[in-house]
PDB file of N, CA and C in Angstrom:
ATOM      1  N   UNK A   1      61.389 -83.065  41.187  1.00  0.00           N
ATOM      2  CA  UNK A   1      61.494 -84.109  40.203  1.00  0.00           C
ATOM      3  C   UNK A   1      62.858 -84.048  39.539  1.00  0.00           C
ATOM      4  N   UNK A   2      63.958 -85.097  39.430  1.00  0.00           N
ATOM      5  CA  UNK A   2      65.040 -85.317  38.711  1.00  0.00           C
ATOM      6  C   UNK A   2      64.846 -86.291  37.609  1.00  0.00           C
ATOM      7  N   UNK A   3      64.562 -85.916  36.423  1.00  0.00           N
ATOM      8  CA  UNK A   3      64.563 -86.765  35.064  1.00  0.00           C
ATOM      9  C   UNK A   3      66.091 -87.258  34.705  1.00  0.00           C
ATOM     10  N   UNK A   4      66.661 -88.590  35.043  1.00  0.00           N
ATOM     11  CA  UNK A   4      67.379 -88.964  34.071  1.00  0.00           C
ATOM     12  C   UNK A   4      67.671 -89.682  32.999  1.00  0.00           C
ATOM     13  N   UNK A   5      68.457 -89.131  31.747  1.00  0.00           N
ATOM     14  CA  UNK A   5      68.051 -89.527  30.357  1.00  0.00           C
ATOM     15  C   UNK A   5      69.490 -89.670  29.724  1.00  0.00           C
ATOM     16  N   UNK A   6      69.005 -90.424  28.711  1.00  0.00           N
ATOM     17  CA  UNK A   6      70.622 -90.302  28.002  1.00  0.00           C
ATOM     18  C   UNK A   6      70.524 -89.587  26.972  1.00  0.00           C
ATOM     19  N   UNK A   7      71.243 -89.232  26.279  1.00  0.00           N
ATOM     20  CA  UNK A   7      70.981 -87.620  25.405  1.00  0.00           C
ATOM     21  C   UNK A   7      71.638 -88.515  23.703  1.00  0.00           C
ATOM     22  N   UNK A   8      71.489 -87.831  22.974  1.00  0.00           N
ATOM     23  CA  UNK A   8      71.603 -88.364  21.385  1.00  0.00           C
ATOM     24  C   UNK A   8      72.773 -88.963  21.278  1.00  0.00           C
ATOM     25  N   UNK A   9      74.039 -88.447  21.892  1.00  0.00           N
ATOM     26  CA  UNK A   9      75.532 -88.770  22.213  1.00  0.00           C
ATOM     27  C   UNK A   9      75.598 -90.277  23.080  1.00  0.00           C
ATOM     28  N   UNK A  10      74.517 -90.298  23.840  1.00  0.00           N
ATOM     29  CA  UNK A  10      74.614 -91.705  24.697  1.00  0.00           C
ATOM     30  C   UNK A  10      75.053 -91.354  25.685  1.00  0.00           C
ATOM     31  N   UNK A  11      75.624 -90.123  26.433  1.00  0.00           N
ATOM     32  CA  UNK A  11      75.900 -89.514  27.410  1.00  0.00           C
ATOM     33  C   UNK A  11      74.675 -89.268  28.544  1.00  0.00           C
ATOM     34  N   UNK A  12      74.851 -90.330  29.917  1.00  0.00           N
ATOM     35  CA  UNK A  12      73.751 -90.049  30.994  1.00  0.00           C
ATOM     36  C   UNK A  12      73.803 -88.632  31.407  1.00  0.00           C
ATOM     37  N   UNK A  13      72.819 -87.746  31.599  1.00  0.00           N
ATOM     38  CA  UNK A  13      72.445 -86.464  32.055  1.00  0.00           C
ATOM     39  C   UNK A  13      71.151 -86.678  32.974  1.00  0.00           C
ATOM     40  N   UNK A  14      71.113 -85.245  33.328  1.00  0.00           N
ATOM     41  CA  UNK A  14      69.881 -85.269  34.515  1.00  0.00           C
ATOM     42  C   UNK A  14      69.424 -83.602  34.364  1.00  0.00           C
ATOM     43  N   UNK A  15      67.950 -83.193  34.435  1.00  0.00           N
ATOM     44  CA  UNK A  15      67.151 -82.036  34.759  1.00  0.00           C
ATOM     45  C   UNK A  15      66.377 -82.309  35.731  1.00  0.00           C
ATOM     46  N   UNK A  16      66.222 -81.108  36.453  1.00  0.00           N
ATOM     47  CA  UNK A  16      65.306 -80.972  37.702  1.00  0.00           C
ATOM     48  C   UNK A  16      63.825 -80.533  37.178  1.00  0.00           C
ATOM     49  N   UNK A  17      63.331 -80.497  37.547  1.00  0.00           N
ATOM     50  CA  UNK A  17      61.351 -80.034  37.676  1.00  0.00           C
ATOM     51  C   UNK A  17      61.003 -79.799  38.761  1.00  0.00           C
ATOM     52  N   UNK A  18      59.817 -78.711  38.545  1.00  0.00           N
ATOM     53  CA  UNK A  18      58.944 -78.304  39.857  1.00  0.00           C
ATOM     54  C   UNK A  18      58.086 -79.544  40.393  1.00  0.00           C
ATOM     55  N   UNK A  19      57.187 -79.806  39.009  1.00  0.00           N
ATOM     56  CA  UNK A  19      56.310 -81.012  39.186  1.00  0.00           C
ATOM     57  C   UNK A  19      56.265 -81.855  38.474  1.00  0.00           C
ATOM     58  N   UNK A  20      55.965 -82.914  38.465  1.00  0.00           N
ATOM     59  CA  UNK A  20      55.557 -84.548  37.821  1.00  0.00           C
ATOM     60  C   UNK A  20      54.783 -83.947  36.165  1.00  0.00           C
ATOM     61  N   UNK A  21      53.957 -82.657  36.099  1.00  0.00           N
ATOM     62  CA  UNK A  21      53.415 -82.547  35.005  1.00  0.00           C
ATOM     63  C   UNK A  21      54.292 -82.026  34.290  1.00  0.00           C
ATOM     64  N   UNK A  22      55.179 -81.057  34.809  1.00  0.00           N
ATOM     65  CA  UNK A  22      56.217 -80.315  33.926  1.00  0.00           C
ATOM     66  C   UNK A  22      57.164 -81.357  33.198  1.00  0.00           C
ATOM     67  N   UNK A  23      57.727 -82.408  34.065  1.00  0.00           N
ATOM     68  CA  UNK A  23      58.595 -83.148  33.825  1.00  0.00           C
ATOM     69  C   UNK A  23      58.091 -84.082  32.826  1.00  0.00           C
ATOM     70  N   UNK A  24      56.796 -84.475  32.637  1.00  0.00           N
ATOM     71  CA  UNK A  24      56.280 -85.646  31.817  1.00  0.00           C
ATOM     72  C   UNK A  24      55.805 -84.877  30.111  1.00  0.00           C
ATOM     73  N   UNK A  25      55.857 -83.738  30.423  1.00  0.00           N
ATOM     74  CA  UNK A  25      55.468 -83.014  29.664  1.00  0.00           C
ATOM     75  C   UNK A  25      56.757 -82.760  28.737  1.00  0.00           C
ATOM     76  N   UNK A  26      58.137 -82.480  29.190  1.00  0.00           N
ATOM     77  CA  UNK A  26      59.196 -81.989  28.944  1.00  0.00           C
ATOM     78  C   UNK A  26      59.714 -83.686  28.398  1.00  0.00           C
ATOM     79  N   UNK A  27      59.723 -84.490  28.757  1.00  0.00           N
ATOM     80  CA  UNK A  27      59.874 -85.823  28.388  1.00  0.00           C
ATOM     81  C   UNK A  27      59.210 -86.211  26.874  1.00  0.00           C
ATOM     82  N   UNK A  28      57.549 -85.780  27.370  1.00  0.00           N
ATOM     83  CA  UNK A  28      57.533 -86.861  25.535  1.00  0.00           C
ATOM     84  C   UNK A  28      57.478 -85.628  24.232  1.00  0.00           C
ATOM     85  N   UNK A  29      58.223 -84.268  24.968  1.00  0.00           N
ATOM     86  CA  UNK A  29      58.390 -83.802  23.727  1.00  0.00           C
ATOM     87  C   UNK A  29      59.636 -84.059  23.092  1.00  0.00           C
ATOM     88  N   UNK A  30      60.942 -84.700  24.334  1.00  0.00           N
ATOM     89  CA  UNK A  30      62.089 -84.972  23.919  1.00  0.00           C
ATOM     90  C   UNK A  30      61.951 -86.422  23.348  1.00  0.00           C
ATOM     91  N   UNK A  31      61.206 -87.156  24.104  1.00  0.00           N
ATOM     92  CA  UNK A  31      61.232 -88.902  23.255  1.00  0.00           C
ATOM     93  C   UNK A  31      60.459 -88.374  22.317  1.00  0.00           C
ATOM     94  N   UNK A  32      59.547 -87.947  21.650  1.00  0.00           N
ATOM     95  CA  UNK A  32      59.071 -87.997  20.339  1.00  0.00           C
ATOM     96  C   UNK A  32      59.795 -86.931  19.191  1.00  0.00           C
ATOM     97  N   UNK A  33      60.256 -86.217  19.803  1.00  0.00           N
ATOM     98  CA  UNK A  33      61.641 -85.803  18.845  1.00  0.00           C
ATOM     99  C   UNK A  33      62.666 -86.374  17.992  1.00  0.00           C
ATOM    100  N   UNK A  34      62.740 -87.673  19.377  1.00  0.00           N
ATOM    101  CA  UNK A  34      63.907 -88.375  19.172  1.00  0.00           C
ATOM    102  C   UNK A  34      65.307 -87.426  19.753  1.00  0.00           C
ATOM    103  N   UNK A  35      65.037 -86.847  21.163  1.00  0.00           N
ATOM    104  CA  UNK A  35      66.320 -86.069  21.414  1.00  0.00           C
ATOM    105  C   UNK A  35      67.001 -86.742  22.351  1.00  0.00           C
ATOM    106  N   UNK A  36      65.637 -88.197  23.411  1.00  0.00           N
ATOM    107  CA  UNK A  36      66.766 -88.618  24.134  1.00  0.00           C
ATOM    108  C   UNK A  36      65.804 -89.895  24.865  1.00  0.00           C
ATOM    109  N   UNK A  37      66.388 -90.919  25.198  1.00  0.00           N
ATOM    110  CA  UNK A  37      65.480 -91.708  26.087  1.00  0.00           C
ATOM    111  C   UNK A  37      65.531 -91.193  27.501  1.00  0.00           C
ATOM    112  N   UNK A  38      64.498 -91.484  28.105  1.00  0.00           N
ATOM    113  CA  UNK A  38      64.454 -91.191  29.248  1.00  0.00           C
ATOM    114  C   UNK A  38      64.806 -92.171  29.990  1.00  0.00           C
ATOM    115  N   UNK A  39      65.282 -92.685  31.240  1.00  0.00           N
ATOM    116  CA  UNK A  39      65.910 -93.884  32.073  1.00  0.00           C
ATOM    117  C   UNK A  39      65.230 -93.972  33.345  1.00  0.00           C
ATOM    118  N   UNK A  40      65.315 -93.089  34.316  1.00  0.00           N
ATOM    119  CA  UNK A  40      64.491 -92.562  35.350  1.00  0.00           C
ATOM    120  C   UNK A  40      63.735 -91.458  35.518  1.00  0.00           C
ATOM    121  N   UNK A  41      62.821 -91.341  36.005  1.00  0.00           N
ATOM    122  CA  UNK A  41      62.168 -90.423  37.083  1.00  0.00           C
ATOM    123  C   UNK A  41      62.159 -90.489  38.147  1.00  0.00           C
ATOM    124  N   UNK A  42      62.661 -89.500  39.161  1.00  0.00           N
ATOM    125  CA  UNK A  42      62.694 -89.497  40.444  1.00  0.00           C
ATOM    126  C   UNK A  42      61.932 -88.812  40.895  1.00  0.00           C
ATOM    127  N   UNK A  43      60.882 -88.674  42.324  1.00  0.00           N
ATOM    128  CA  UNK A  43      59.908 -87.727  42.800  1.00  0.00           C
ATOM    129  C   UNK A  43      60.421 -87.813  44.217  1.00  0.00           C
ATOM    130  N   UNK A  44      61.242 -86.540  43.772  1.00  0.00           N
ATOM    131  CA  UNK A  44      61.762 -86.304  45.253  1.00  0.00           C
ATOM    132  C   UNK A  44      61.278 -85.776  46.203  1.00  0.00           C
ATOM    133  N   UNK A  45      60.110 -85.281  46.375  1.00  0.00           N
ATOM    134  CA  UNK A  45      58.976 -85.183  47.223  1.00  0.00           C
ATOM    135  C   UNK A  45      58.485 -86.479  48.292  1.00  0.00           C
ATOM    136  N   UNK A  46      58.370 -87.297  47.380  1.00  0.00           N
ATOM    137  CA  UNK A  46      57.527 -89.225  47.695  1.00  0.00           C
ATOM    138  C   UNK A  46      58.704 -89.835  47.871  1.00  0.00           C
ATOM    139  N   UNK A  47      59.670 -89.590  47.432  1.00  0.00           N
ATOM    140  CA  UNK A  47      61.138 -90.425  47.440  1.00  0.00           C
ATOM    141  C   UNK A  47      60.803 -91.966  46.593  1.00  0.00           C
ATOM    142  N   UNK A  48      59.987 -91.445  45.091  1.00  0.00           N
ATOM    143  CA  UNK A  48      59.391 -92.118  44.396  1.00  0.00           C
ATOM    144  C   UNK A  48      60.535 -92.965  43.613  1.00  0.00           C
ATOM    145  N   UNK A  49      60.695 -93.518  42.755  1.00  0.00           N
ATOM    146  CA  UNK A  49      61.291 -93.820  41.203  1.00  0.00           C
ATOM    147  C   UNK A  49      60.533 -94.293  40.438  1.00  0.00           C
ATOM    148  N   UNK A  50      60.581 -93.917  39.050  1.00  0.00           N
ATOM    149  CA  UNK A  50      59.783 -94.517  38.379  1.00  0.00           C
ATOM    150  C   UNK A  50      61.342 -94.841  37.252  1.00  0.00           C
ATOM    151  N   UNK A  51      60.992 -96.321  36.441  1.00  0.00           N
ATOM    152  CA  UNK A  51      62.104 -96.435  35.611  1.00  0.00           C
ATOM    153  C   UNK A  51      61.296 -96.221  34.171  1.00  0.00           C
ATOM    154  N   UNK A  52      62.547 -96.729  33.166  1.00  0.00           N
ATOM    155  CA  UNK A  52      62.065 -96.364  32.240  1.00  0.00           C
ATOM    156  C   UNK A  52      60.913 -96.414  31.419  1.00  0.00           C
ATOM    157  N   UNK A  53      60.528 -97.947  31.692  1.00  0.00           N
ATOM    158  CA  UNK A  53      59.333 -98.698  30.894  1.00  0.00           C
ATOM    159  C   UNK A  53      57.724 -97.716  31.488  1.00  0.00           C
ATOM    160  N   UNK A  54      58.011 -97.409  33.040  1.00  0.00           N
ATOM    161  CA  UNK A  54      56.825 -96.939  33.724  1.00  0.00           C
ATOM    162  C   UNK A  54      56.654 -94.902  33.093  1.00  0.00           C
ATOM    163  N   UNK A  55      57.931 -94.978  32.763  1.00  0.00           N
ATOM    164  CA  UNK A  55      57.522 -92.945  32.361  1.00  0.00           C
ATOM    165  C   UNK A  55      57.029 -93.088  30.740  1.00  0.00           C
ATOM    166  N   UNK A  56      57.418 -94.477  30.165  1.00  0.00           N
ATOM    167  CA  UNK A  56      56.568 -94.439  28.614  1.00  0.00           C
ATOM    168  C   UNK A  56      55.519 -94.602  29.107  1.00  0.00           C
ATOM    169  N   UNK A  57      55.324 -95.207  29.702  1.00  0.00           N
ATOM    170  CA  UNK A  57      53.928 -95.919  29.713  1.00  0.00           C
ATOM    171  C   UNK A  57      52.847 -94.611  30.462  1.00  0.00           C
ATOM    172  N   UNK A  58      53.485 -93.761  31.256  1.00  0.00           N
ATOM    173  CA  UNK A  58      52.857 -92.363  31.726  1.00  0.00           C
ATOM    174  C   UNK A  58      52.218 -91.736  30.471  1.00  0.00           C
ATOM    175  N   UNK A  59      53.095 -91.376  29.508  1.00  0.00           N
ATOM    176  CA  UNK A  59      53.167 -90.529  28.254  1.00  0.00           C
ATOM    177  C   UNK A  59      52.504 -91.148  27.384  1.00  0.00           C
ATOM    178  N   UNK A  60      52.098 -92.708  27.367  1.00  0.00           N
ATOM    179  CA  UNK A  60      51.577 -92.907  26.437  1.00  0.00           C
ATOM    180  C   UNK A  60      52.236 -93.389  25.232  1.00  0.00           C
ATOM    181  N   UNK A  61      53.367 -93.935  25.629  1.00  0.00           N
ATOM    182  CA  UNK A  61      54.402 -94.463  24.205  1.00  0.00           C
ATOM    183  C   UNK A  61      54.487 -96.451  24.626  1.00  0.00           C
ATOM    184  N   UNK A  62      53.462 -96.732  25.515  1.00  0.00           N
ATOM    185  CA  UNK A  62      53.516 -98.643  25.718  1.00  0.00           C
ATOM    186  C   UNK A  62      52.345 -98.450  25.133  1.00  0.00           C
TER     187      UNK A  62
END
């Protein structure tokens, strides 16, 4: 899994994950912080994407 997000600066970045739970998990503790939006999810396993509107809506923030 490659999460990319833009960080408080507005600067695009990217973290890797083992799995889809780690990564969704690691996500809405940073969006409900307020440390960063998230933009993509990638599941590089499935050769998935998910964009932004679809990883809120995972977490529970639509």
């Amino acid at each position: 899994m490659i999460v990319f997000f833009f960080d408080t600066w507005g600067q695009r970045c990217q973290t890797h994950f083992s799995d889809m739970k780690a990564a969704l998990d690691w996500i809405f503790i940073g969006y409900e912080k307020g440390f960063f939006m998230p933009v993509q999810l990638t599941d590089t396993k499935n050769s998935k994407a998910y964009s932004a509107k679809a990883i809120l809506e995972m977490i529970g923030e639509v």
